[in-house]
PDB file of N, CA and C in Angstrom:
ATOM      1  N   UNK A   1      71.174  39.742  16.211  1.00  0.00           N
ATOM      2  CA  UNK A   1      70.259  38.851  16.895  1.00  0.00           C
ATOM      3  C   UNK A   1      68.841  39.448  16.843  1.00  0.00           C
ATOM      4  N   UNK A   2      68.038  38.346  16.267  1.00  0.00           N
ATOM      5  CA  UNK A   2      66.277  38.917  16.479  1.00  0.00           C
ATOM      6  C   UNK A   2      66.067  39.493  17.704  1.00  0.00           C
ATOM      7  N   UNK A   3      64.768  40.944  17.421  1.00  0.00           N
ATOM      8  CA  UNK A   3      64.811  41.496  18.947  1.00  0.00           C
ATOM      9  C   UNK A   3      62.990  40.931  19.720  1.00  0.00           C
ATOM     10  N   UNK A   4      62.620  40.971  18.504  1.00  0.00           N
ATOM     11  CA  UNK A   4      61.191  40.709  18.856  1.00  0.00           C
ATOM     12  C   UNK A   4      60.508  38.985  18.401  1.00  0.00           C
ATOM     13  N   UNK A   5      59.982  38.367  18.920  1.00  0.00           N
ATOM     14  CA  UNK A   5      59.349  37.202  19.246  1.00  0.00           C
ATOM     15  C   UNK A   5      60.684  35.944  18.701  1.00  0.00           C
ATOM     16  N   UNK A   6      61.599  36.066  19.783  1.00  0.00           N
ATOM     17  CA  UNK A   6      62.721  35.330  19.141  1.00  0.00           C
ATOM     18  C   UNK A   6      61.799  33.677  19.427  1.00  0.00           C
ATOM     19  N   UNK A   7      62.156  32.859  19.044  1.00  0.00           N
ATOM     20  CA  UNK A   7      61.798  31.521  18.581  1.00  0.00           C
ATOM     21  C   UNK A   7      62.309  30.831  20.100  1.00  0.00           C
ATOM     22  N   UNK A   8      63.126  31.112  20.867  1.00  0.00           N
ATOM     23  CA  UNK A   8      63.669  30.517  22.127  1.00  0.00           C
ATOM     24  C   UNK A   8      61.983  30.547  22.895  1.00  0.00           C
ATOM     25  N   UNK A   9      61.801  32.004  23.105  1.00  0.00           N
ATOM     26  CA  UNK A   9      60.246  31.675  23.754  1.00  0.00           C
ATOM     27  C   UNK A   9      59.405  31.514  23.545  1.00  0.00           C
ATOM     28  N   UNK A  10      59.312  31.557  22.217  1.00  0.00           N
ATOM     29  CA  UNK A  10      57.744  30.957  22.135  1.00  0.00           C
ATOM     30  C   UNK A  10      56.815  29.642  22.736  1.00  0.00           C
ATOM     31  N   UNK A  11      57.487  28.774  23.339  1.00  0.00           N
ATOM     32  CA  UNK A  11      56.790  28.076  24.102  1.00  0.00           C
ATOM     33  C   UNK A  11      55.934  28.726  25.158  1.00  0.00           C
ATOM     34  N   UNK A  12      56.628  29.800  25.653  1.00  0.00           N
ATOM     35  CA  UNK A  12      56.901  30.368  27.172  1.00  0.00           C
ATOM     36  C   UNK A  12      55.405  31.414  26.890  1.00  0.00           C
ATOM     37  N   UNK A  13      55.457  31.944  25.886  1.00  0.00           N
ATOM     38  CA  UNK A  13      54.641  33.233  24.568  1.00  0.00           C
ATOM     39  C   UNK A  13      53.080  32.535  24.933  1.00  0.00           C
ATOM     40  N   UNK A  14      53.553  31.068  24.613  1.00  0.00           N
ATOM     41  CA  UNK A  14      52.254  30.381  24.069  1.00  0.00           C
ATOM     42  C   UNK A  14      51.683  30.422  25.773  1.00  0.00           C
ATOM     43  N   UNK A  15      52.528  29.957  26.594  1.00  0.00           N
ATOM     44  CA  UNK A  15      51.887  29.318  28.068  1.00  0.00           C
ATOM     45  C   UNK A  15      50.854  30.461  28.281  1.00  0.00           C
ATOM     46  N   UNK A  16      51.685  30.976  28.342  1.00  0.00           N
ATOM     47  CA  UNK A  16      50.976  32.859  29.241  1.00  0.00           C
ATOM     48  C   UNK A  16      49.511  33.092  28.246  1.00  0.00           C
ATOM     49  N   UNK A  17      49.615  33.088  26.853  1.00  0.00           N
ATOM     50  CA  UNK A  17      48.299  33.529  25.897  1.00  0.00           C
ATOM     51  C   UNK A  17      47.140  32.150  27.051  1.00  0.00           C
ATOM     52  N   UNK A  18      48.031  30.970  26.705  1.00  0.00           N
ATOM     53  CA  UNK A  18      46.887  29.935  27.346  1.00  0.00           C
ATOM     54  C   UNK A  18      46.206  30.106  28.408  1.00  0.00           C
ATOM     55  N   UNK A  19      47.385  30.975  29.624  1.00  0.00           N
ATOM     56  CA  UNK A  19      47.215  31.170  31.148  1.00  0.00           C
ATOM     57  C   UNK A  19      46.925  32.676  31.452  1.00  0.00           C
ATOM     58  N   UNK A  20      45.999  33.031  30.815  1.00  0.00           N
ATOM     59  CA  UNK A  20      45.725  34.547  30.967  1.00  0.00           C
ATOM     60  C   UNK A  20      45.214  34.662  32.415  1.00  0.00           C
ATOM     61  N   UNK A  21      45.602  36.306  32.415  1.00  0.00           N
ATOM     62  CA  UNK A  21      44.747  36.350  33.832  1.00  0.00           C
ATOM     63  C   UNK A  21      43.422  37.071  33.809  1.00  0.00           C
ATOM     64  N   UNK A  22      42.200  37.117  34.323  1.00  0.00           N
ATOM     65  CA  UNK A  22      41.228  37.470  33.997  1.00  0.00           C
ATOM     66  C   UNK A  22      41.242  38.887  33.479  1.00  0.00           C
ATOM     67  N   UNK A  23      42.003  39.766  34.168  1.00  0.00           N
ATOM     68  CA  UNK A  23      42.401  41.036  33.876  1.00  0.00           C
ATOM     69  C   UNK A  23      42.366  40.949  32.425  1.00  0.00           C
ATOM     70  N   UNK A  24      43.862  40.236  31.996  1.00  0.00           N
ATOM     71  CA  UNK A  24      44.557  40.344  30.578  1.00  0.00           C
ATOM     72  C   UNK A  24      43.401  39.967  29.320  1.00  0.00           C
ATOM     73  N   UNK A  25      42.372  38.948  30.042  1.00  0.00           N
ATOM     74  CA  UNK A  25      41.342  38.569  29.042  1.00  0.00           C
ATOM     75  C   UNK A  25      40.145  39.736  28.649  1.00  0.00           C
ATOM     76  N   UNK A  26      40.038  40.294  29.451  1.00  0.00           N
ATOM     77  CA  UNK A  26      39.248  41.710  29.215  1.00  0.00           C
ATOM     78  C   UNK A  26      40.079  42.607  28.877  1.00  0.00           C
ATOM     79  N   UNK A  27      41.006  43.215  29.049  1.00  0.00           N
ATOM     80  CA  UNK A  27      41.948  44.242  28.405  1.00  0.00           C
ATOM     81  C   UNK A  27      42.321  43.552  26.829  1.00  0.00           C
ATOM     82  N   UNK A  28      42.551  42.636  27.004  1.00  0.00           N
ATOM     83  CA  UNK A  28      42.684  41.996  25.559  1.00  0.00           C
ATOM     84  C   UNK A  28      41.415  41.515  24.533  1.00  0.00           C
ATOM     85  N   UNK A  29      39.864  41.768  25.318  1.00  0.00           N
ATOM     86  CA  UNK A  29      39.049  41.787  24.540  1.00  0.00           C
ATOM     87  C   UNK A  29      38.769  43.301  23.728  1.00  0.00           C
ATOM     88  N   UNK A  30      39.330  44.325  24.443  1.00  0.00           N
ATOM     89  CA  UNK A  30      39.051  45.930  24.223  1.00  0.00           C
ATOM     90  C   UNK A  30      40.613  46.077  22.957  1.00  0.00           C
ATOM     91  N   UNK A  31      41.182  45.551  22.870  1.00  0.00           N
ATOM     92  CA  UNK A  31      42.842  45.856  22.056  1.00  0.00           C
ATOM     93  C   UNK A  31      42.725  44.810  20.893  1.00  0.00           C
ATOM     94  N   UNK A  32      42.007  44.066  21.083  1.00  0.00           N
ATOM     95  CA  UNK A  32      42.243  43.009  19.454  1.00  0.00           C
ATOM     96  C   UNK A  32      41.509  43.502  18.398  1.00  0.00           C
ATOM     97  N   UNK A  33      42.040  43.134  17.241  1.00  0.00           N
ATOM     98  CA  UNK A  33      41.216  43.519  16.301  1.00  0.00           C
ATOM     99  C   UNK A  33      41.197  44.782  15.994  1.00  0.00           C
ATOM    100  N   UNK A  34      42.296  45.665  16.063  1.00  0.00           N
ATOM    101  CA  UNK A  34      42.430  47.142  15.976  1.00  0.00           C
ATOM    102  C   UNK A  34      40.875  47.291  16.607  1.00  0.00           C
ATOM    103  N   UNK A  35      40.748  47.538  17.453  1.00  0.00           N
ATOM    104  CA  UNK A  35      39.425  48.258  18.253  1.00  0.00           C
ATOM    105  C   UNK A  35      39.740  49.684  19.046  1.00  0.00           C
ATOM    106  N   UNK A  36      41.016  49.799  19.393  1.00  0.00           N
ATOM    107  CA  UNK A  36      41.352  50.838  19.920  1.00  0.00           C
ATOM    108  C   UNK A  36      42.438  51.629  18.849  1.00  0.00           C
ATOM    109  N   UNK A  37      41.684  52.791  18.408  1.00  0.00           N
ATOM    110  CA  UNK A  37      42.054  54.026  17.836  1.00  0.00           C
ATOM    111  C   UNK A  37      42.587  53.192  16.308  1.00  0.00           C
ATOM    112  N   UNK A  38      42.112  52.204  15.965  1.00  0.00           N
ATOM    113  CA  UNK A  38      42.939  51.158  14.431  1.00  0.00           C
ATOM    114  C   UNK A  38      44.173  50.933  14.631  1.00  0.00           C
ATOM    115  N   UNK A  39      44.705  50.771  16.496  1.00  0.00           N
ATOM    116  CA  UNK A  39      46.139  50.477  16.334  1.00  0.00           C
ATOM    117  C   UNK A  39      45.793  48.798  16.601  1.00  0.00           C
ATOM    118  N   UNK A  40      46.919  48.196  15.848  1.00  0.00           N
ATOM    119  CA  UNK A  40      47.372  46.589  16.142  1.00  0.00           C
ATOM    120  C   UNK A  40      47.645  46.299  17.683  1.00  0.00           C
ATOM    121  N   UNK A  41      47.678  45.695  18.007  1.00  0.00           N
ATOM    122  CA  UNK A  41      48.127  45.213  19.553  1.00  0.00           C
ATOM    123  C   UNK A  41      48.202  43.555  19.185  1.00  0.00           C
ATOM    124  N   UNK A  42      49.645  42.735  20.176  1.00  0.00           N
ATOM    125  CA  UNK A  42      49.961  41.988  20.175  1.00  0.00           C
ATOM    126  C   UNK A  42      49.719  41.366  21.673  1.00  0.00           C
ATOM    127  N   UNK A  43      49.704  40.416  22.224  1.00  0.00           N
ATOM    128  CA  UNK A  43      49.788  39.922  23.406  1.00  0.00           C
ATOM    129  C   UNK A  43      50.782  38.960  23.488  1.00  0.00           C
ATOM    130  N   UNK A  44      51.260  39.267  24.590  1.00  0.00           N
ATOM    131  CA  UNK A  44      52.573  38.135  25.070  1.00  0.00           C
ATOM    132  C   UNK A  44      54.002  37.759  24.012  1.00  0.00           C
ATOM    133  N   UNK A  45      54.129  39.419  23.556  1.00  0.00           N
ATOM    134  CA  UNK A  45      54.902  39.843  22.800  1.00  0.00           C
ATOM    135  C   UNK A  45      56.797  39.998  23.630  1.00  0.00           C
ATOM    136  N   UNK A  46      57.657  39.170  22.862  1.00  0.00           N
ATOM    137  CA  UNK A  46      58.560  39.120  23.675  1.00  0.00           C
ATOM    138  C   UNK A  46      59.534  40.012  22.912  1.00  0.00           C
ATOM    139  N   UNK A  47      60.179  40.990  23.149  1.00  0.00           N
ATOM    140  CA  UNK A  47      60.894  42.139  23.009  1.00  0.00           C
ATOM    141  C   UNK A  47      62.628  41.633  23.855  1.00  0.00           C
ATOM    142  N   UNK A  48      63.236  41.183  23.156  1.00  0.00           N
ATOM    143  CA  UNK A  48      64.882  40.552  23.866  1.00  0.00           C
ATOM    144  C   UNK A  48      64.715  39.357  24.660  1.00  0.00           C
ATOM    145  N   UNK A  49      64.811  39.715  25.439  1.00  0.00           N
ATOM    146  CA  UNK A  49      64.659  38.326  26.784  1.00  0.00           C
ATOM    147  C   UNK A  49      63.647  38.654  27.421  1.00  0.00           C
ATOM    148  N   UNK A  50      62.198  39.871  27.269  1.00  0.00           N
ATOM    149  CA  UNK A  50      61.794  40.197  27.959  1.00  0.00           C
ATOM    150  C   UNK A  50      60.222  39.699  27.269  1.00  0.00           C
ATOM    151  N   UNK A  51      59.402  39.231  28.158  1.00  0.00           N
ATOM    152  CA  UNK A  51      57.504  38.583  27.319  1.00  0.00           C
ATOM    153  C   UNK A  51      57.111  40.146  27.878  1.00  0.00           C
ATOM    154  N   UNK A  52      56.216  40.629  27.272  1.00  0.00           N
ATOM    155  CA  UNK A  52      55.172  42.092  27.718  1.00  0.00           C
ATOM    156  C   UNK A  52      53.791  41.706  27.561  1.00  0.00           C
ATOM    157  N   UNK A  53      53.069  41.904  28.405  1.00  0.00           N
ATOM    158  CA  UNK A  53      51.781  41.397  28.191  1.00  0.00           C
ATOM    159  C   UNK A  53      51.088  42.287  26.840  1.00  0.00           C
ATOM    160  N   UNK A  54      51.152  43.225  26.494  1.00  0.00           N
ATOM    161  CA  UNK A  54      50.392  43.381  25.178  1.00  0.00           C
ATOM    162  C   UNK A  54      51.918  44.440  24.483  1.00  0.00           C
ATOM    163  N   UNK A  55      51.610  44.197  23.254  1.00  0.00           N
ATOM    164  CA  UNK A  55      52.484  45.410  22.571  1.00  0.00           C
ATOM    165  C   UNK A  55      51.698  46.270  21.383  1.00  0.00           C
ATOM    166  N   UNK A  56      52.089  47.140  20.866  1.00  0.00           N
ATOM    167  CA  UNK A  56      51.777  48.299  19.838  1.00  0.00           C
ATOM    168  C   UNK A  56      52.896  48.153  19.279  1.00  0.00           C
ATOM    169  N   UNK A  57      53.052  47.484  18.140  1.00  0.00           N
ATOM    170  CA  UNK A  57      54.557  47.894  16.840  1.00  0.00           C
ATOM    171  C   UNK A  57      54.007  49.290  16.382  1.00  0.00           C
ATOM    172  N   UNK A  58      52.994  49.972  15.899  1.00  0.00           N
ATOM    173  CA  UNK A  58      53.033  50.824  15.852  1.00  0.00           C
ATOM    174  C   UNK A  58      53.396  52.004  16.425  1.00  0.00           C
ATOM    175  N   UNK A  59      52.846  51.641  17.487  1.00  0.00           N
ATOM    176  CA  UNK A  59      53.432  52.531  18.677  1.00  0.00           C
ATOM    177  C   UNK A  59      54.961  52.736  19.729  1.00  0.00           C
ATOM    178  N   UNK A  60      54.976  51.484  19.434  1.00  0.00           N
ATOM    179  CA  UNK A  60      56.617  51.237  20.126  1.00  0.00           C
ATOM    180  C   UNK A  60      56.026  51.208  21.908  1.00  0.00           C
ATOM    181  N   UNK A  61      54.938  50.556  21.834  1.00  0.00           N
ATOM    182  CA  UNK A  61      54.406  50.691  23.285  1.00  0.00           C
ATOM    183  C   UNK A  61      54.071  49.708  24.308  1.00  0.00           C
ATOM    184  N   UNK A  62      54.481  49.699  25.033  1.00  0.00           N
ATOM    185  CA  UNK A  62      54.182  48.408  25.957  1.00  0.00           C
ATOM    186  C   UNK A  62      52.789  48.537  26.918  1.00  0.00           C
ATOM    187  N   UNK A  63      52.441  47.633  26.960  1.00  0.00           N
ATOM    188  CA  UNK A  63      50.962  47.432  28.552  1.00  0.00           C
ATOM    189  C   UNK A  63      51.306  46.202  29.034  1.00  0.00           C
ATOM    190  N   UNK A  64      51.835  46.866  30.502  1.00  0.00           N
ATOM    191  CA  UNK A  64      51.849  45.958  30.953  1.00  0.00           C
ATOM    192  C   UNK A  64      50.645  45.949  32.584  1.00  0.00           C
ATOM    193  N   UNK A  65      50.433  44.525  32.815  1.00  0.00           N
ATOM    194  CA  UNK A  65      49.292  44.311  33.867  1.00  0.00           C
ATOM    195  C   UNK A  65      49.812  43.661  34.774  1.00  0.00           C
ATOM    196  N   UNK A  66      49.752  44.461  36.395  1.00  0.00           N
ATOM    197  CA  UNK A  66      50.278  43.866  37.542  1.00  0.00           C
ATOM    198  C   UNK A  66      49.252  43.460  38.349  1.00  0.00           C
ATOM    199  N   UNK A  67      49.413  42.205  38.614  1.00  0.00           N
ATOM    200  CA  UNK A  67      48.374  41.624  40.156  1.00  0.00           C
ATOM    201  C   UNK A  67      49.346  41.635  41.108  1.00  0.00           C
ATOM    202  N   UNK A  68      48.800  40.833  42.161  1.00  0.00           N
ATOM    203  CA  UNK A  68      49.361  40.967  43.690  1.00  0.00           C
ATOM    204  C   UNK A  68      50.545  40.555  43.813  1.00  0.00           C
ATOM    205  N   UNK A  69      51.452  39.750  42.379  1.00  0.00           N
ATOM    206  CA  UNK A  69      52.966  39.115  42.266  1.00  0.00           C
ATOM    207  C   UNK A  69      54.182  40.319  41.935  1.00  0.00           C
ATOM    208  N   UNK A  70      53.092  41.808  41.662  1.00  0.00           N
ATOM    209  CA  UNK A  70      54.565  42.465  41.048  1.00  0.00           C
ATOM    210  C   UNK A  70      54.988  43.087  42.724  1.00  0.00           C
ATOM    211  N   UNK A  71      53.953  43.163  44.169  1.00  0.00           N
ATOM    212  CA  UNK A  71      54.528  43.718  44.919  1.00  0.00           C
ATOM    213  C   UNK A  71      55.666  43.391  45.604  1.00  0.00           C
ATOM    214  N   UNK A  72      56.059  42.268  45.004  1.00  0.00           N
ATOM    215  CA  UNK A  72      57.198  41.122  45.716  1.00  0.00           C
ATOM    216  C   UNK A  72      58.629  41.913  45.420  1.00  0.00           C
ATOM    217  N   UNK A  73      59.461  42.260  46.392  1.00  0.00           N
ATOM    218  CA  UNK A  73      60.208  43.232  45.990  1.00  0.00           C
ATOM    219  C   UNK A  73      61.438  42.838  44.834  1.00  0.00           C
ATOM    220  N   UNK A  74      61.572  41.452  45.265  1.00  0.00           N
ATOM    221  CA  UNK A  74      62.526  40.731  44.101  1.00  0.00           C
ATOM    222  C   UNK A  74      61.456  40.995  42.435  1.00  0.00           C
ATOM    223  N   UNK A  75      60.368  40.842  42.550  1.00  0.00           N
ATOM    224  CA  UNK A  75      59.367  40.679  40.975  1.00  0.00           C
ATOM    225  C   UNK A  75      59.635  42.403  40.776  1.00  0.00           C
ATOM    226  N   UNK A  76      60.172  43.771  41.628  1.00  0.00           N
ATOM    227  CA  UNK A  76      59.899  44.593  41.370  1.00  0.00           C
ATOM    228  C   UNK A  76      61.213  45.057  40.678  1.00  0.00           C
ATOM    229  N   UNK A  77      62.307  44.772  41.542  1.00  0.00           N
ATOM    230  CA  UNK A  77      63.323  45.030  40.958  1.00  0.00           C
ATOM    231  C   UNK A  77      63.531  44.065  39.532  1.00  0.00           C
ATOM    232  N   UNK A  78      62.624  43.185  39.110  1.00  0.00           N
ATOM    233  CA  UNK A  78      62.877  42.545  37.739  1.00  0.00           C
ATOM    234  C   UNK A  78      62.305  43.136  36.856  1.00  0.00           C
ATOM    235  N   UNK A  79      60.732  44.109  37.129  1.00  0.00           N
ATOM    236  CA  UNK A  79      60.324  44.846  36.200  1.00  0.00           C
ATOM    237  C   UNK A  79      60.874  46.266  35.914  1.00  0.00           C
ATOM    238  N   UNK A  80      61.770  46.784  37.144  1.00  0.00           N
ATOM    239  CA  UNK A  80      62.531  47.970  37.290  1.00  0.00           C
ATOM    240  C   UNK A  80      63.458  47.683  35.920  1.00  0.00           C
ATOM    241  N   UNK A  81      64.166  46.610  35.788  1.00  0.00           N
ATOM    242  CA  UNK A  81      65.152  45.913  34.751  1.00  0.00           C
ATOM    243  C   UNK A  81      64.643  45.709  33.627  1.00  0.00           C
ATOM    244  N   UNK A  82      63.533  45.208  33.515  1.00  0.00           N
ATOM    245  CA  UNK A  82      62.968  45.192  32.528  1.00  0.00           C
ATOM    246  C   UNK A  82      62.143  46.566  31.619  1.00  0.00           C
ATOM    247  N   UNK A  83      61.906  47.100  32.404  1.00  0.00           N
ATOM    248  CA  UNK A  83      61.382  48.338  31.891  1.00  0.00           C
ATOM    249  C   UNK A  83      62.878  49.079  31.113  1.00  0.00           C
ATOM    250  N   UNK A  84      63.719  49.347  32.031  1.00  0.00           N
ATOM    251  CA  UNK A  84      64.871  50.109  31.530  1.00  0.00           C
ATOM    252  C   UNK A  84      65.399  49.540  30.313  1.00  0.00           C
ATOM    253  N   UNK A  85      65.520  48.223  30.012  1.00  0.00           N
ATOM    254  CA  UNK A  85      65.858  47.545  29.132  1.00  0.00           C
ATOM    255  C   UNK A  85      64.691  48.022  27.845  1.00  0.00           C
ATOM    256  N   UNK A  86      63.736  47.713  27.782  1.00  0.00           N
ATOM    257  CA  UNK A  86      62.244  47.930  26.572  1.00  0.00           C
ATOM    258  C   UNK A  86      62.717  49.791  26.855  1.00  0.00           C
ATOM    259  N   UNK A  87      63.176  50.568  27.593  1.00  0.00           N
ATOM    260  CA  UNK A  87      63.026  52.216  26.927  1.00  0.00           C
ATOM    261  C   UNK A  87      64.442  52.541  26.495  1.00  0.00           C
ATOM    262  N   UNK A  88      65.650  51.837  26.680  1.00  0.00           N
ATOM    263  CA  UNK A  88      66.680  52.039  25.843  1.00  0.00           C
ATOM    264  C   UNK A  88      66.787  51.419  24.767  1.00  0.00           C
ATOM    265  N   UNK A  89      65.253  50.134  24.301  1.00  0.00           N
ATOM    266  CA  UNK A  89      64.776  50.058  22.845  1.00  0.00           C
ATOM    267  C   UNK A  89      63.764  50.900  22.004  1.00  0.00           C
ATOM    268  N   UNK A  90      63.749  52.217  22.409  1.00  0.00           N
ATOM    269  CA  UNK A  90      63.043  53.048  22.583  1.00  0.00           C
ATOM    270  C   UNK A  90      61.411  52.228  22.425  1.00  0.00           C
ATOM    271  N   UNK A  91      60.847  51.748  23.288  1.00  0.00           N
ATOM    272  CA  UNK A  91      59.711  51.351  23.308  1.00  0.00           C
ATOM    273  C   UNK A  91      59.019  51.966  25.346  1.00  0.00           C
ATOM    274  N   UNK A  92      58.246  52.345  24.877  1.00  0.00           N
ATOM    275  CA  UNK A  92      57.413  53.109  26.218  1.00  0.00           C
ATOM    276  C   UNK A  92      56.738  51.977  26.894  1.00  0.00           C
ATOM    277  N   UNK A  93      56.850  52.109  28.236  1.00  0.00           N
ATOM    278  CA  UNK A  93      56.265  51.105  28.740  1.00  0.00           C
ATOM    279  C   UNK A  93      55.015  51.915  29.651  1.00  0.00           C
ATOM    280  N   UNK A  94      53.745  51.016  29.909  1.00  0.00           N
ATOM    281  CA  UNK A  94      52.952  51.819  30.514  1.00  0.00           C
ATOM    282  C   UNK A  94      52.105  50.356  31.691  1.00  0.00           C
ATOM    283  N   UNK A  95      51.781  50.735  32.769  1.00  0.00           N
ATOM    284  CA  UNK A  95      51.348  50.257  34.103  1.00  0.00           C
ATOM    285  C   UNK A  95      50.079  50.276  34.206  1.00  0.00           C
ATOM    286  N   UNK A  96      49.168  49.068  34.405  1.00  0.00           N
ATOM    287  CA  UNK A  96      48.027  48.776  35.232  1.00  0.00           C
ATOM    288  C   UNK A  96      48.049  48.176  36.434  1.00  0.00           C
ATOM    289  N   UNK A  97      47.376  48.592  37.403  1.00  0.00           N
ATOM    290  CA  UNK A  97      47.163  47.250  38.421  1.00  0.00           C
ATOM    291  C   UNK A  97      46.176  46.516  37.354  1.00  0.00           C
ATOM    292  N   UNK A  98      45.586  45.395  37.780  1.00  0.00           N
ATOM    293  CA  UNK A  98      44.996  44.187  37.431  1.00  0.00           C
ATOM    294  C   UNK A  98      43.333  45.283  38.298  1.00  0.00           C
ATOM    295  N   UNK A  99      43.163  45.373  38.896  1.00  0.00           N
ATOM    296  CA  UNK A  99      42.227  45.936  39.237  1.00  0.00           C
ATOM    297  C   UNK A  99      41.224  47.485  38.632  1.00  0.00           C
ATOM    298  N   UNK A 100      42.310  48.161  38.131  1.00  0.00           N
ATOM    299  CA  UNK A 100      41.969  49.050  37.227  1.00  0.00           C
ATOM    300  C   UNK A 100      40.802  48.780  36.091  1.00  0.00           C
ATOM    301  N   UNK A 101      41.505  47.299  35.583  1.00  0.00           N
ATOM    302  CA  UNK A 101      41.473  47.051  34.487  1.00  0.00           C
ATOM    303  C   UNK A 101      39.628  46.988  34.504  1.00  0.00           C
ATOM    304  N   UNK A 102      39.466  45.981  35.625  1.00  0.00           N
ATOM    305  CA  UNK A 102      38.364  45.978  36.636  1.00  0.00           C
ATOM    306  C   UNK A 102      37.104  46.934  36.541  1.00  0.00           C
ATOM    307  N   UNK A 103      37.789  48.125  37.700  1.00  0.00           N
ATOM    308  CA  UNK A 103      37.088  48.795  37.863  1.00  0.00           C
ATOM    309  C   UNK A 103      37.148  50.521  37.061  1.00  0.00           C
ATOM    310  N   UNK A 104      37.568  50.642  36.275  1.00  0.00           N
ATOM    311  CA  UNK A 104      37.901  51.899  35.485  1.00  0.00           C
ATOM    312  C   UNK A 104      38.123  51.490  34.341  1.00  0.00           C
ATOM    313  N   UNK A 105      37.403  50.348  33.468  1.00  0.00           N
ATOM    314  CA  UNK A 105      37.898  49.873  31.933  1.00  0.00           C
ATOM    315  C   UNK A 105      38.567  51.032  30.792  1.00  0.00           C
ATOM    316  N   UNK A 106      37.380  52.066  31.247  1.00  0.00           N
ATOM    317  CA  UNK A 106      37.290  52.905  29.744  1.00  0.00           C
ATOM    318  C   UNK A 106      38.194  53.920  30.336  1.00  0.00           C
ATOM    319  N   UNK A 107      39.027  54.262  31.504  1.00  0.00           N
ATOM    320  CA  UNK A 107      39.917  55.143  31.786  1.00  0.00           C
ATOM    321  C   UNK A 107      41.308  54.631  31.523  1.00  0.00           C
ATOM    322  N   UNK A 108      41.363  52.928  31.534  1.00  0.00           N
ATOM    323  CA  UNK A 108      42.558  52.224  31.162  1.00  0.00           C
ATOM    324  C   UNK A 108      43.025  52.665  29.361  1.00  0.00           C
ATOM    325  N   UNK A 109      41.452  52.432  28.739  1.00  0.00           N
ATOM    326  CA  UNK A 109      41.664  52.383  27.325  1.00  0.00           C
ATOM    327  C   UNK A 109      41.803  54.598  26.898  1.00  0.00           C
ATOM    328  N   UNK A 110      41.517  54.775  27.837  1.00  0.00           N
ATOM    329  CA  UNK A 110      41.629  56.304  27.401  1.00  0.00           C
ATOM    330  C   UNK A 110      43.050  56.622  27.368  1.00  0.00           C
ATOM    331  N   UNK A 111      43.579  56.152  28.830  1.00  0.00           N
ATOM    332  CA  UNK A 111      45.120  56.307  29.239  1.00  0.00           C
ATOM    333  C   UNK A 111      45.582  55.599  28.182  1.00  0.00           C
ATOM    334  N   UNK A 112      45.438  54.549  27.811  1.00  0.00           N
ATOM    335  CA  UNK A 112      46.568  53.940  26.207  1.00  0.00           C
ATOM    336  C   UNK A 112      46.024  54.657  25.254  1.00  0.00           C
ATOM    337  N   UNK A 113      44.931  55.260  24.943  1.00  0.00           N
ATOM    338  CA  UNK A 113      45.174  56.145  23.352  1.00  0.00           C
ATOM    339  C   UNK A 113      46.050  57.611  23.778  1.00  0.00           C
ATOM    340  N   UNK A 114      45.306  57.964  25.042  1.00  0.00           N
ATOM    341  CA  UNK A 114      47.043  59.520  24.825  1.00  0.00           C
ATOM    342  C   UNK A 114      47.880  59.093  25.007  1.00  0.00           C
ATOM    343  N   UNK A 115      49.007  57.838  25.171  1.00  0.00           N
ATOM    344  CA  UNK A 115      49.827  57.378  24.542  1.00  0.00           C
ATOM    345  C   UNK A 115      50.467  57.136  22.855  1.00  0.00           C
ATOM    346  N   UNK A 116      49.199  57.436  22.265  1.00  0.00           N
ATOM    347  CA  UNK A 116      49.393  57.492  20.654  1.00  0.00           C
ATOM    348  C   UNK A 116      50.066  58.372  20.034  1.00  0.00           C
ATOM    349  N   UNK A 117      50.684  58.969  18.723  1.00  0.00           N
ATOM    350  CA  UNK A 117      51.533  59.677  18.267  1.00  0.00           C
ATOM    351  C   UNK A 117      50.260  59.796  17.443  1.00  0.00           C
ATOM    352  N   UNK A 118      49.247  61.051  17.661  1.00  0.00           N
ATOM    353  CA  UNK A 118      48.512  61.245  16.903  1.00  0.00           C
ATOM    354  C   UNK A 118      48.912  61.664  15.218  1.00  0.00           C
TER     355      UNK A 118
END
């Protein structure tokens, strides 16, 4: 079975690119276009049953961006699941608040390049 952008969601792929959150639209202006370190980055990249807000095939790396919906303890235990699921595909997953993104841009984009396999 396909693991990455299976054809079931892409509707779902498309909503989220349409319904960005302001966060994701600035973090995703700094990641397109190989701009960071010449790696690729994908957005609203679905990995099994799971959408990730940006991915690295190169990297095997996830970014993902939380606003005020991941403190919901049911949304937490789904990303708890979801995370475990994306690192026993050996793919790394890595955490923003939505506010970071905000107020510390260039410490967000620093924290995803020492993530790189130089």
């Amino acid at each position: 079975m396909k693991l990455h952008n299976r054809k079931s969601l892409k509707q779902r792929r498309k909503e989220l690119r349409n319904n960005a959150t302001p966060a994701e639209v600035q973090l995703w202006s700094a990641l397109k276009k190989r701009q960071l370190a010449g790696r690729k980055f994908r957005r609203q990249h679905s990995i099994g049953p799971y959408i990730v807000d940006f991915y690295c095939p190169g990297e095997r790396l996830a970014v993902e961006l939380d606003g005020a919906s991941h403190d919901d303890p049911l949304r937490s235990e789904y990303d708890a699941e979801r995370q475990t699921y994306l690192e026993a595909k050996d793919i790394r997953v890595i955490r923003f608040e939505n506010k970071q993104v905000f107020e510390d841009p260039d410490g967000v984009l620093t924290y995803i390049k020492k993530q790189f396999d130089e």
